[in-house]
C-alpha atoms as a PDB file:
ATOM      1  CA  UNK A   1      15.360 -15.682 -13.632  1.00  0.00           C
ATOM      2  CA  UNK A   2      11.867 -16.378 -13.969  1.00  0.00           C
ATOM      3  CA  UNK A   3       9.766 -15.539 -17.000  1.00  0.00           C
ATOM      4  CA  UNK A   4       5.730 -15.557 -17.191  1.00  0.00           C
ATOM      5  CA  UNK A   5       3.048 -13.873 -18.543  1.00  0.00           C
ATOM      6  CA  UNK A   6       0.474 -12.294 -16.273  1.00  0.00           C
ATOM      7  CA  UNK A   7      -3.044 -10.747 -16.324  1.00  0.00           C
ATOM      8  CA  UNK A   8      -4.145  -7.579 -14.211  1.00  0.00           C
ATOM      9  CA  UNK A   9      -7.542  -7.018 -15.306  1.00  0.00           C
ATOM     10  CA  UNK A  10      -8.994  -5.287 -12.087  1.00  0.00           C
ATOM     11  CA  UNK A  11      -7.745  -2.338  -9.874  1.00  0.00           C
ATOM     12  CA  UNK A  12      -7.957  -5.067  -7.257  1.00  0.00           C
ATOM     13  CA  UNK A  13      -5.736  -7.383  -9.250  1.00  0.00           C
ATOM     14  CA  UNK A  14      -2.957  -4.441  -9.467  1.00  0.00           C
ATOM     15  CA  UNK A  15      -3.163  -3.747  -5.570  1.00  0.00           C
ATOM     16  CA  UNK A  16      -2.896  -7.660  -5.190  1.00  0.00           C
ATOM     17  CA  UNK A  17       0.044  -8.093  -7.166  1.00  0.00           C
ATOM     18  CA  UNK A  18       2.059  -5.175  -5.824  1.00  0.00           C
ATOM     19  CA  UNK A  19       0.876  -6.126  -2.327  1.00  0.00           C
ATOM     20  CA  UNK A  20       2.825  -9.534  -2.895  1.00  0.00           C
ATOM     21  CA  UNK A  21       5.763  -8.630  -4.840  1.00  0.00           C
ATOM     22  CA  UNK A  22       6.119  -5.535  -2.676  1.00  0.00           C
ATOM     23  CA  UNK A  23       7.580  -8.127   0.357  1.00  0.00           C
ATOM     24  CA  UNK A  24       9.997 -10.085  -2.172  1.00  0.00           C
ATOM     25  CA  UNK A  25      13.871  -8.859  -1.753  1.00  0.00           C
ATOM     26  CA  UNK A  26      15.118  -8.988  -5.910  1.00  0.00           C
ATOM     27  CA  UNK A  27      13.919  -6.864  -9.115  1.00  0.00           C
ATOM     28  CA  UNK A  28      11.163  -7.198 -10.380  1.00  0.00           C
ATOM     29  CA  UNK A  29      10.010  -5.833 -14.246  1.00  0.00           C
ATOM     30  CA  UNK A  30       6.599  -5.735 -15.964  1.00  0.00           C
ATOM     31  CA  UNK A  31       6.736  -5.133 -20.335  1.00  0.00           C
ATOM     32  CA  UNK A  32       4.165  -4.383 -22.354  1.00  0.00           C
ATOM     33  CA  UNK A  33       5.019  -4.318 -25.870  1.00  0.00           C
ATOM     34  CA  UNK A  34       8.141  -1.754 -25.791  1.00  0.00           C
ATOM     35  CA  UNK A  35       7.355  -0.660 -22.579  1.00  0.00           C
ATOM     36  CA  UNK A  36       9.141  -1.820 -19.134  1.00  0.00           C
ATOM     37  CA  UNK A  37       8.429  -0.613 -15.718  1.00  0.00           C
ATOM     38  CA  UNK A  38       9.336  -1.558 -12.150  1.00  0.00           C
ATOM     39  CA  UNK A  39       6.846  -4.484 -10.816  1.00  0.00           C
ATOM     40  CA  UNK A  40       6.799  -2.990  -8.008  1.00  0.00           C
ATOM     41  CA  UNK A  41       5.285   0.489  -8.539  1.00  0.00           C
ATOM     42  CA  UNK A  42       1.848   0.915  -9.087  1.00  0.00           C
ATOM     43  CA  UNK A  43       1.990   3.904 -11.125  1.00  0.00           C
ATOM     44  CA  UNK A  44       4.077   2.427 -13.340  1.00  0.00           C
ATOM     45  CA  UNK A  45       1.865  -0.956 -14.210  1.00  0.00           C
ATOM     46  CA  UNK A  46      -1.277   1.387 -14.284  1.00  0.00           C
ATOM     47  CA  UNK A  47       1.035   2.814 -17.335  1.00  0.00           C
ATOM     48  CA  UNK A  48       0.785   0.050 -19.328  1.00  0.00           C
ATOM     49  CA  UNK A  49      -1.623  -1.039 -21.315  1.00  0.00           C
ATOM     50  CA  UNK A  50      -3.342  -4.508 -18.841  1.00  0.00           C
ATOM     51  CA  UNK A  51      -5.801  -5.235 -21.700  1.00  0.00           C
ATOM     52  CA  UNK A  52      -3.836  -7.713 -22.852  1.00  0.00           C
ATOM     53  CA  UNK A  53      -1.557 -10.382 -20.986  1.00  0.00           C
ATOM     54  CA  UNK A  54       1.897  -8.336 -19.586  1.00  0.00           C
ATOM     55  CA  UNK A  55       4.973 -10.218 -19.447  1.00  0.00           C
ATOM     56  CA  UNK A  56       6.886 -10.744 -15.590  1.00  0.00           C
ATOM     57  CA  UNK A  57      10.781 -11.226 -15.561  1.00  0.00           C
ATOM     58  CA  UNK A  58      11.765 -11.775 -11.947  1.00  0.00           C
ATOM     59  CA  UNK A  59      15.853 -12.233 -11.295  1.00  0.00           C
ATOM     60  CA  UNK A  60      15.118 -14.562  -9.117  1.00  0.00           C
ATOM     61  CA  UNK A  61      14.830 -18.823  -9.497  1.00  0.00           C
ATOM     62  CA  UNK A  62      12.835 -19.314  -6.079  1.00  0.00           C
ATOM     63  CA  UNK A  63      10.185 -21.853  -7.089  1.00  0.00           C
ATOM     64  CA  UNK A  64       8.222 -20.186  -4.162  1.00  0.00           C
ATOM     65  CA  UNK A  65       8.062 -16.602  -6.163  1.00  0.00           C
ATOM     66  CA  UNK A  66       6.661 -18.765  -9.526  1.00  0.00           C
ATOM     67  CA  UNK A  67       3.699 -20.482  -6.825  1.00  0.00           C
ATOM     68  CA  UNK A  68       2.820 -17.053  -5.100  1.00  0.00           C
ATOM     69  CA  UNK A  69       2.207 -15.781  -8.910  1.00  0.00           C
ATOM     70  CA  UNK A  70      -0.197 -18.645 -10.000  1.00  0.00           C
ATOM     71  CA  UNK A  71      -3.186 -16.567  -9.283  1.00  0.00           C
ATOM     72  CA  UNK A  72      -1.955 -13.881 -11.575  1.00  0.00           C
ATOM     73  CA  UNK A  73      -0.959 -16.318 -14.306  1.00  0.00           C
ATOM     74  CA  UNK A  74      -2.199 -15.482 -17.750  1.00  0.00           C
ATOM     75  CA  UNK A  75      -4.864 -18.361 -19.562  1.00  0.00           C
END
């Protein structure tokens, strides 16, 4: 698995992100405090709250996934 913490601050970073994890083949979840939603549904990261950095768990080890995620990566 592969744990990071992300940053959608734009409607254009949301579209971007789903855009890219869309064409990946294995789960992908978003959390936000107690909330977790599919990564992969828009509706469902517009439901939590992107103010502050989100947390990515990815069931997948694919050093390729972590690299295609950089320019989402949280500061």
């Amino acid at each position: 698995m592969t744990e990071m913490k992300i940053a959608l601050t734009t409607i254009n970073d949301v579209k971007s992100f789903v855009d890219t994890v869309s064409r990946c083949d294995f789960g992908i979840d978003l959390s936000s405090g107690r909330y977790t939603v599919d990564g992969k549904s828009i509706m469902g990261i517009f439901s939590l709250d992107l103010s502050k950095p989100i947390s990515l768990l990815a069931y997948t080890d694919d050093p390729a996934f972590a690299e295609s995620m950089a320019p989402f990566a949280a500061e």
